[in-house]
C-alpha atoms as a PDB file:
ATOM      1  CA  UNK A   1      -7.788 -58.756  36.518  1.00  0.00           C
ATOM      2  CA  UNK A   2      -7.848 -57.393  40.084  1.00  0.00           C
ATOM      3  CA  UNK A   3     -10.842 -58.277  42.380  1.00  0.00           C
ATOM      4  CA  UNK A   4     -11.415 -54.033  42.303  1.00  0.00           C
ATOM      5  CA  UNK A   5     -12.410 -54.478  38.560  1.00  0.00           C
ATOM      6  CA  UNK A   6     -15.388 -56.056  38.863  1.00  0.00           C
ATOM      7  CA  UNK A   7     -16.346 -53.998  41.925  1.00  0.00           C
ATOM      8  CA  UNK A   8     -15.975 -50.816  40.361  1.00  0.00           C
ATOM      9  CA  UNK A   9     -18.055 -52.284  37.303  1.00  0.00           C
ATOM     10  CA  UNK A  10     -20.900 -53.500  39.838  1.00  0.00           C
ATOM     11  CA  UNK A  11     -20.482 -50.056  41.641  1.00  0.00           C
ATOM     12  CA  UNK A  12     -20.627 -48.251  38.252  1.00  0.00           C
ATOM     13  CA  UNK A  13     -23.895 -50.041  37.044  1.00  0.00           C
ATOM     14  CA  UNK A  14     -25.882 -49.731  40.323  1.00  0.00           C
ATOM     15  CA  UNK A  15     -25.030 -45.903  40.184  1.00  0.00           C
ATOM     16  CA  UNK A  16     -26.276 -46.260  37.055  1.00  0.00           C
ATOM     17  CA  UNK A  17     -29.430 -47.749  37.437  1.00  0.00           C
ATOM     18  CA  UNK A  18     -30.008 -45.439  40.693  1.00  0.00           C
ATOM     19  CA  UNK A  19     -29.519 -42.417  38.831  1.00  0.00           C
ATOM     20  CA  UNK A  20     -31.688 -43.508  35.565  1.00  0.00           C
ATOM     21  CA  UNK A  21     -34.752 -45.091  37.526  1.00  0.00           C
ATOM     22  CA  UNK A  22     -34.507 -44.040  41.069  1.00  0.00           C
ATOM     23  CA  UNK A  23     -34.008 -40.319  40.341  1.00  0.00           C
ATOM     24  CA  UNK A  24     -34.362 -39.357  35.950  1.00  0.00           C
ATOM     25  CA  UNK A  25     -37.545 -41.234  35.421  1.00  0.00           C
ATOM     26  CA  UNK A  26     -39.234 -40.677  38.720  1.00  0.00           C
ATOM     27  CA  UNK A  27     -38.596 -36.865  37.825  1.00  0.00           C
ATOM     28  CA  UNK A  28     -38.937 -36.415  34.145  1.00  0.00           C
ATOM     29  CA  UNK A  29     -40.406 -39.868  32.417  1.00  0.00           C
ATOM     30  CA  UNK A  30     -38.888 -39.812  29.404  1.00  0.00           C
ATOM     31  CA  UNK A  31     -38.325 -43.537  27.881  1.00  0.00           C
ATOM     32  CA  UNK A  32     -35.472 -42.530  24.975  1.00  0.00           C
ATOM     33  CA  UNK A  33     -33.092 -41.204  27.309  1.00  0.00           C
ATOM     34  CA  UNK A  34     -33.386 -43.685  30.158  1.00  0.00           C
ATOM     35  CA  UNK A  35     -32.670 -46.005  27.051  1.00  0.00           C
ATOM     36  CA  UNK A  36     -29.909 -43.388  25.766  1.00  0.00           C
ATOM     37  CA  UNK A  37     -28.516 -42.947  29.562  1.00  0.00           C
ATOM     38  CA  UNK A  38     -27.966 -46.886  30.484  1.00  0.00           C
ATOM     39  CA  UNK A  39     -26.702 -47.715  26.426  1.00  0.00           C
ATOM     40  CA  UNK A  40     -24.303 -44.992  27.378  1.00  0.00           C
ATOM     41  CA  UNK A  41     -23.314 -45.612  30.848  1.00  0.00           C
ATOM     42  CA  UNK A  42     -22.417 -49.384  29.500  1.00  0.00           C
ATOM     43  CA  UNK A  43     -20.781 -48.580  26.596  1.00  0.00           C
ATOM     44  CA  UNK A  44     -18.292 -46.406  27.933  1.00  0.00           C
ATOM     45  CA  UNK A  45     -17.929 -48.654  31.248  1.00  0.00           C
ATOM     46  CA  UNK A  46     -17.162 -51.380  28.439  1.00  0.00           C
ATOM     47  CA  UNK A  47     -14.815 -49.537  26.284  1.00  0.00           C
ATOM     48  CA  UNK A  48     -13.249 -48.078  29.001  1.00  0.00           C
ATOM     49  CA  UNK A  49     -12.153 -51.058  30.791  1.00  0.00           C
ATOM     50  CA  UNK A  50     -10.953 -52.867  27.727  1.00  0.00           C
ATOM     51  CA  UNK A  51      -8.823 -49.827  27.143  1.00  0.00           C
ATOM     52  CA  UNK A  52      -7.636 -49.580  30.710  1.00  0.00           C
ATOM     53  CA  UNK A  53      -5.443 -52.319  30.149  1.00  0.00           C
ATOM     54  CA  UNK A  54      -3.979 -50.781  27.326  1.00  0.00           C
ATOM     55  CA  UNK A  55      -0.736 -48.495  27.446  1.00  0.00           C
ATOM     56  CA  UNK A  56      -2.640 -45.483  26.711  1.00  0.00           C
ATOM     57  CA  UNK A  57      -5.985 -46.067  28.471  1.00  0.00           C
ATOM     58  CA  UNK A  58      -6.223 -43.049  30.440  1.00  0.00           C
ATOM     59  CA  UNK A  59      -6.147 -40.542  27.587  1.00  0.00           C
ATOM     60  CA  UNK A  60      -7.923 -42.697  25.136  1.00  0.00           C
ATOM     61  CA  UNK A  61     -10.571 -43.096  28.109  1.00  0.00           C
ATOM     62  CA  UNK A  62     -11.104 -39.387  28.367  1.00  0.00           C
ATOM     63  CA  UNK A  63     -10.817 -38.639  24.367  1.00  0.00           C
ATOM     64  CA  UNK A  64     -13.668 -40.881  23.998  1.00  0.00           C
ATOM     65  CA  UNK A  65     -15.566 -38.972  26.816  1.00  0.00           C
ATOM     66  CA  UNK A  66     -15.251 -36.097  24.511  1.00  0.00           C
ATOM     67  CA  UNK A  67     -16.013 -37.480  21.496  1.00  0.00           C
ATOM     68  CA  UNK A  68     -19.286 -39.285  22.971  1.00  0.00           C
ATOM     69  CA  UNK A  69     -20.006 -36.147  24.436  1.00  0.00           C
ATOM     70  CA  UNK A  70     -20.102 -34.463  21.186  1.00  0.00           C
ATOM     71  CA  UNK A  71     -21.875 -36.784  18.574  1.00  0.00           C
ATOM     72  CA  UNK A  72     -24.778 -37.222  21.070  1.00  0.00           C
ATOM     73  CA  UNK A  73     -25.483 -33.816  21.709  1.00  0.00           C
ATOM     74  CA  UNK A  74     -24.945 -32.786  18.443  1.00  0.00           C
ATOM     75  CA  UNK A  75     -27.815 -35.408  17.466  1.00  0.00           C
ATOM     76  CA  UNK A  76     -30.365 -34.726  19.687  1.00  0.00           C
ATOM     77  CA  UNK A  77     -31.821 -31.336  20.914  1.00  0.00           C
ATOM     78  CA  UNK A  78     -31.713 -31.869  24.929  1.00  0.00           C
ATOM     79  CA  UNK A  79     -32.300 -30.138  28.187  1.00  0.00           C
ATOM     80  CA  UNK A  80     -30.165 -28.310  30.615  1.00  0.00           C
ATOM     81  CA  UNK A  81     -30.899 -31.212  32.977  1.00  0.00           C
ATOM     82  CA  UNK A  82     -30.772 -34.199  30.483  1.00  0.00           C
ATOM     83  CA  UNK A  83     -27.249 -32.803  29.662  1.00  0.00           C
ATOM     84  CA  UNK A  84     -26.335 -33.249  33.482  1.00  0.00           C
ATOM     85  CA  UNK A  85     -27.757 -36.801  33.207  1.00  0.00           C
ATOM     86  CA  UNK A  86     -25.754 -37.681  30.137  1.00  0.00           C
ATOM     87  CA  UNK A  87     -22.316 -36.238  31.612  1.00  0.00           C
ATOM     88  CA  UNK A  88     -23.235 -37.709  34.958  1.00  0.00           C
ATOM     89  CA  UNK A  89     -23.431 -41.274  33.341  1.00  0.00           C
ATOM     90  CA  UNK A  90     -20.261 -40.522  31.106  1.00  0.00           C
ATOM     91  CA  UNK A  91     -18.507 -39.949  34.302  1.00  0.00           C
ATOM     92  CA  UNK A  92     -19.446 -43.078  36.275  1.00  0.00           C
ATOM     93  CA  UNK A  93     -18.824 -44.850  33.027  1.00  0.00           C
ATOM     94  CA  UNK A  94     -15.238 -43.768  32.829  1.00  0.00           C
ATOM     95  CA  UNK A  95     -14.919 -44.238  36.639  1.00  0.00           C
ATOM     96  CA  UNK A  96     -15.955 -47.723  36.881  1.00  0.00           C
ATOM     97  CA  UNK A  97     -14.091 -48.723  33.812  1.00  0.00           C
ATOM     98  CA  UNK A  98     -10.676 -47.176  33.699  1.00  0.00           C
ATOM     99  CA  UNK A  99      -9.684 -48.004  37.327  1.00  0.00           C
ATOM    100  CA  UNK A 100      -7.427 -45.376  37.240  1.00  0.00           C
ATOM    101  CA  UNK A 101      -7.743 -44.089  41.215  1.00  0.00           C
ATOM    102  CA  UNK A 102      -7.738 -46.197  44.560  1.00  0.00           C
ATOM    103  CA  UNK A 103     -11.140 -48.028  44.918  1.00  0.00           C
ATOM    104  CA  UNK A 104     -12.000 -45.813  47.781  1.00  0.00           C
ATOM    105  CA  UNK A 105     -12.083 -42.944  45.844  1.00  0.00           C
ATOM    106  CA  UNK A 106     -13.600 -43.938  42.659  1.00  0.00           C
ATOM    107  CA  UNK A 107     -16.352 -45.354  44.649  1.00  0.00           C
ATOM    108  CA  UNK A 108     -16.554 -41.666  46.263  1.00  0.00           C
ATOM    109  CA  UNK A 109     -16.526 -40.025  42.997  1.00  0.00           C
ATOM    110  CA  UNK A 110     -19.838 -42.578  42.020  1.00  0.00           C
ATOM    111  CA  UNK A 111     -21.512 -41.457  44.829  1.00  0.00           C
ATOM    112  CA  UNK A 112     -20.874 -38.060  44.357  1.00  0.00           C
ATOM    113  CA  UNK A 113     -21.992 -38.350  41.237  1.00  0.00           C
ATOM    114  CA  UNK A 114     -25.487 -39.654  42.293  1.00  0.00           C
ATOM    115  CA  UNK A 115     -26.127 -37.573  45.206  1.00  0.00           C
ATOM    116  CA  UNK A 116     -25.148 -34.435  43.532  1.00  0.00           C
ATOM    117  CA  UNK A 117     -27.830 -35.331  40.562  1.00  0.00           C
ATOM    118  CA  UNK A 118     -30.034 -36.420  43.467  1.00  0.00           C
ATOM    119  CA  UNK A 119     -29.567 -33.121  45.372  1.00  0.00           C
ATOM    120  CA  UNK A 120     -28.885 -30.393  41.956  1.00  0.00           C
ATOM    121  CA  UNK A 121     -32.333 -31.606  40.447  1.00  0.00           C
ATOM    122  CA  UNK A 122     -34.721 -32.049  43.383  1.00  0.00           C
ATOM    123  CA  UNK A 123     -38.433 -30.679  42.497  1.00  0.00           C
ATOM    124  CA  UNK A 124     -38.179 -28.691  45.682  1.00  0.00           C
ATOM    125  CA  UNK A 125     -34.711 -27.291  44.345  1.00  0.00           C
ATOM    126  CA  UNK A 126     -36.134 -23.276  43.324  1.00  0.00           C
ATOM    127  CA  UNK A 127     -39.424 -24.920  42.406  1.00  0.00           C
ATOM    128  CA  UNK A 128     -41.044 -21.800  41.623  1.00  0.00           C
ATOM    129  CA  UNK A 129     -38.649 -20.408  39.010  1.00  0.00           C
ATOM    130  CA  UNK A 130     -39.739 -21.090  35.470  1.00  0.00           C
ATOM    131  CA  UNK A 131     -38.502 -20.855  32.267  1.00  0.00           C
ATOM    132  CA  UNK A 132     -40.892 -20.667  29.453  1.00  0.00           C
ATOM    133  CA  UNK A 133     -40.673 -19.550  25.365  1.00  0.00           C
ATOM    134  CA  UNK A 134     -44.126 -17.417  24.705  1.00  0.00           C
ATOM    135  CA  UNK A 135     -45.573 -16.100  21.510  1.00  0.00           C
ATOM    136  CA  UNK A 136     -47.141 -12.861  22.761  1.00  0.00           C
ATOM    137  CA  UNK A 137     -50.244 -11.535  20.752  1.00  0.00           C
ATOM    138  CA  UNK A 138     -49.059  -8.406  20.866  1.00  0.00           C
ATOM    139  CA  UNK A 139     -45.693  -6.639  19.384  1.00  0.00           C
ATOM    140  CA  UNK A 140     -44.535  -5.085  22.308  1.00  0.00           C
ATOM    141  CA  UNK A 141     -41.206  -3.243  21.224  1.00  0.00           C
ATOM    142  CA  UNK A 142     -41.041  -1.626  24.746  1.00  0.00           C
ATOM    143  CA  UNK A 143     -39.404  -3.507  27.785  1.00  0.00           C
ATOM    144  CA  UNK A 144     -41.127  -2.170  30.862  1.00  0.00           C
ATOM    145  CA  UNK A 145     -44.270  -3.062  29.272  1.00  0.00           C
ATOM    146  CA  UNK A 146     -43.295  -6.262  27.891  1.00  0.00           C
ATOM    147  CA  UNK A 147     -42.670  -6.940  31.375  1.00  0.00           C
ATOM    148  CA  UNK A 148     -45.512  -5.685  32.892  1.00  0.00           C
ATOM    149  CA  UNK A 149     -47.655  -7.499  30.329  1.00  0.00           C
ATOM    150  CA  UNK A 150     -45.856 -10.829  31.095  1.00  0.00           C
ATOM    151  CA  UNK A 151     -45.829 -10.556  34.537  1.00  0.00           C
ATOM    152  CA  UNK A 152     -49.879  -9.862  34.643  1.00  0.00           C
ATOM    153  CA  UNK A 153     -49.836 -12.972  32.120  1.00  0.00           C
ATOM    154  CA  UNK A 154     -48.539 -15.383  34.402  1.00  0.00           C
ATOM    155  CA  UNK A 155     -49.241 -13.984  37.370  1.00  0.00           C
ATOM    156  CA  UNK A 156     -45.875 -14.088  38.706  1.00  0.00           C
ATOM    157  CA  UNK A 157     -42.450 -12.084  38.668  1.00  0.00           C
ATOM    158  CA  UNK A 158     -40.565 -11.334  35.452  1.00  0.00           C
ATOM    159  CA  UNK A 159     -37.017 -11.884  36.559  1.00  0.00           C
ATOM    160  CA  UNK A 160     -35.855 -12.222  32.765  1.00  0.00           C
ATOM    161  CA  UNK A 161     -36.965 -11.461  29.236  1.00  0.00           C
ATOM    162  CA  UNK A 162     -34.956 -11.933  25.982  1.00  0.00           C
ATOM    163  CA  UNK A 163     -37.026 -11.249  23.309  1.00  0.00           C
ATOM    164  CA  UNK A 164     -36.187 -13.691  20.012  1.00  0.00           C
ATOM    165  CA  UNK A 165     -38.484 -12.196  17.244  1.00  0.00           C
ATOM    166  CA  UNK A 166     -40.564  -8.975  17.294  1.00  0.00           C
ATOM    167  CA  UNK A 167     -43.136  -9.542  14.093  1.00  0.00           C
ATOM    168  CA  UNK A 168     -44.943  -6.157  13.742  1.00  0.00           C
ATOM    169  CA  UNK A 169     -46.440  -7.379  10.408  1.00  0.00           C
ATOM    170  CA  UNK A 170     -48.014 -10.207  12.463  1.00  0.00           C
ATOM    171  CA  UNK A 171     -47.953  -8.453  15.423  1.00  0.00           C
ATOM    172  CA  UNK A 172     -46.416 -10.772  17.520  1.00  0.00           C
ATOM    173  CA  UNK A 173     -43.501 -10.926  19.975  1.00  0.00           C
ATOM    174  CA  UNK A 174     -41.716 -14.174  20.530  1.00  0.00           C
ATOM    175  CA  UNK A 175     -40.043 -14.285  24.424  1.00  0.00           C
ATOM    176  CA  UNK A 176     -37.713 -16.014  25.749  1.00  0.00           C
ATOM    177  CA  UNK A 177     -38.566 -15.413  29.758  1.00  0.00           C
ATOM    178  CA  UNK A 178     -37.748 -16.389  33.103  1.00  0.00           C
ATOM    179  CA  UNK A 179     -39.813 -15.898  36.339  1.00  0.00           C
ATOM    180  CA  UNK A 180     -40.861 -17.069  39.522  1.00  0.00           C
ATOM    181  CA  UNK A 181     -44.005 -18.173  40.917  1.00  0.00           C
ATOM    182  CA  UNK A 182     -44.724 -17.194  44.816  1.00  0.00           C
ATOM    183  CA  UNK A 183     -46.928 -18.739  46.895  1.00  0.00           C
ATOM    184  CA  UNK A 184     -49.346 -15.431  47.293  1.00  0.00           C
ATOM    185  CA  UNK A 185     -49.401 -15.250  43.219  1.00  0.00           C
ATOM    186  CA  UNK A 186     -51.257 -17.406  40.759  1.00  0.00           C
ATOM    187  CA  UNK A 187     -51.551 -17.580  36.801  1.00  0.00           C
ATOM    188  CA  UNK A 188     -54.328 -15.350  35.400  1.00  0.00           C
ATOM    189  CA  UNK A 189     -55.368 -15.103  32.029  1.00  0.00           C
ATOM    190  CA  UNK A 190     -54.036 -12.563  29.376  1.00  0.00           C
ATOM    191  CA  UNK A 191     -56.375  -9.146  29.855  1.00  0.00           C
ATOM    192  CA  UNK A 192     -58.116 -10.538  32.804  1.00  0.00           C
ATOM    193  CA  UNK A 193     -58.341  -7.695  36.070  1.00  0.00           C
ATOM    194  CA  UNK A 194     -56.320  -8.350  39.238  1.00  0.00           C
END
């Protein structure tokens, strides 16, 4: 073993622990995946670097970066953003295990890893666009006014609607509906006069 192996597995799991503690939990708090994210991140370091000094570690590395890939997010229901976290630590995983590039620019790749993460899901990052699933009280087969009656709603503007169930037994429509929140507007209640 090289003395780049076990820098590239110290490099891996401080990008690892930066990205789990300093920047997922401080942002989103939820226990399970900082648990999922490191088990991950470790396993795949692991696996990779045994594998690395096999014949066919490269390819082996990145089937099992597919397969991973694929039984965990087939097992879980996750978020746009958790899914960034869980490639993210794939990645570094694979880069700090298969020592496959120069040092240099596997180290690179680690912190590109981390400051794109760091950068891609800052609170400030389009904080005012939402995305929210709302059972309307009303079934409200017409657009424009589906619109209008969201956008008084939530007080802000209706940049997308996809409507998933329209229940006119119940009366009901189910949205699907993006929008963004400016500083001059603010949430009002359903009904309520601007």
């Amino acid at each position: 073993m090289n003395f780049e192996i076990p820098l590239l597995i110290a490099a891996d799991l401080l990008a690892a622990v930066v990205l789990t503690f300093g920047l997922y939990w401080r942002r989103h708090y939820r226990r399970d995946l900082v648990v999922a994210f490191m088990g991950i991140n470790v396993g795949v370091l692991s696996v990779s670097a045994v594998l690395a000094d096999s014949e066919v570690g490269a390819g082996v590395g990145l089937g099992l970066f597919g397969v991973l890939s694929i039984i965990r997010l087939r097992s879980d229901e996750l978020a746009q953003h958790e899914i960034a976290y869980y490639f993210a630590m794939l990645a570094l995983g694979l880069l700090g295990g298969l020592d496959a590039a120069p040092l240099p620019l596997s180290l690179l790749f680690m912190v590109l890893v981390v400051l794109t993460m760091a950068v891609i899901d800052h609170p400030s990052l389009l904080s005012g666009h939402r995305r929210q699933e709302i059972v309307v009280d009303r079934a409200i087969a017409d657009p424009a006014e589906l619109r209008a009656y969201l956008a008084e709603l939530l007080g802000a503007h209706i940049l997308a609607v996809t409507v998933s169930r329209l229940d006119l037994v119940n009366d009901t429509t189910t949205v699907d509906v993006r929008f963004r929140r400016g500083k001059e507007t603010a949430p009002v209640t359903a009904g309520a006069s601007r």
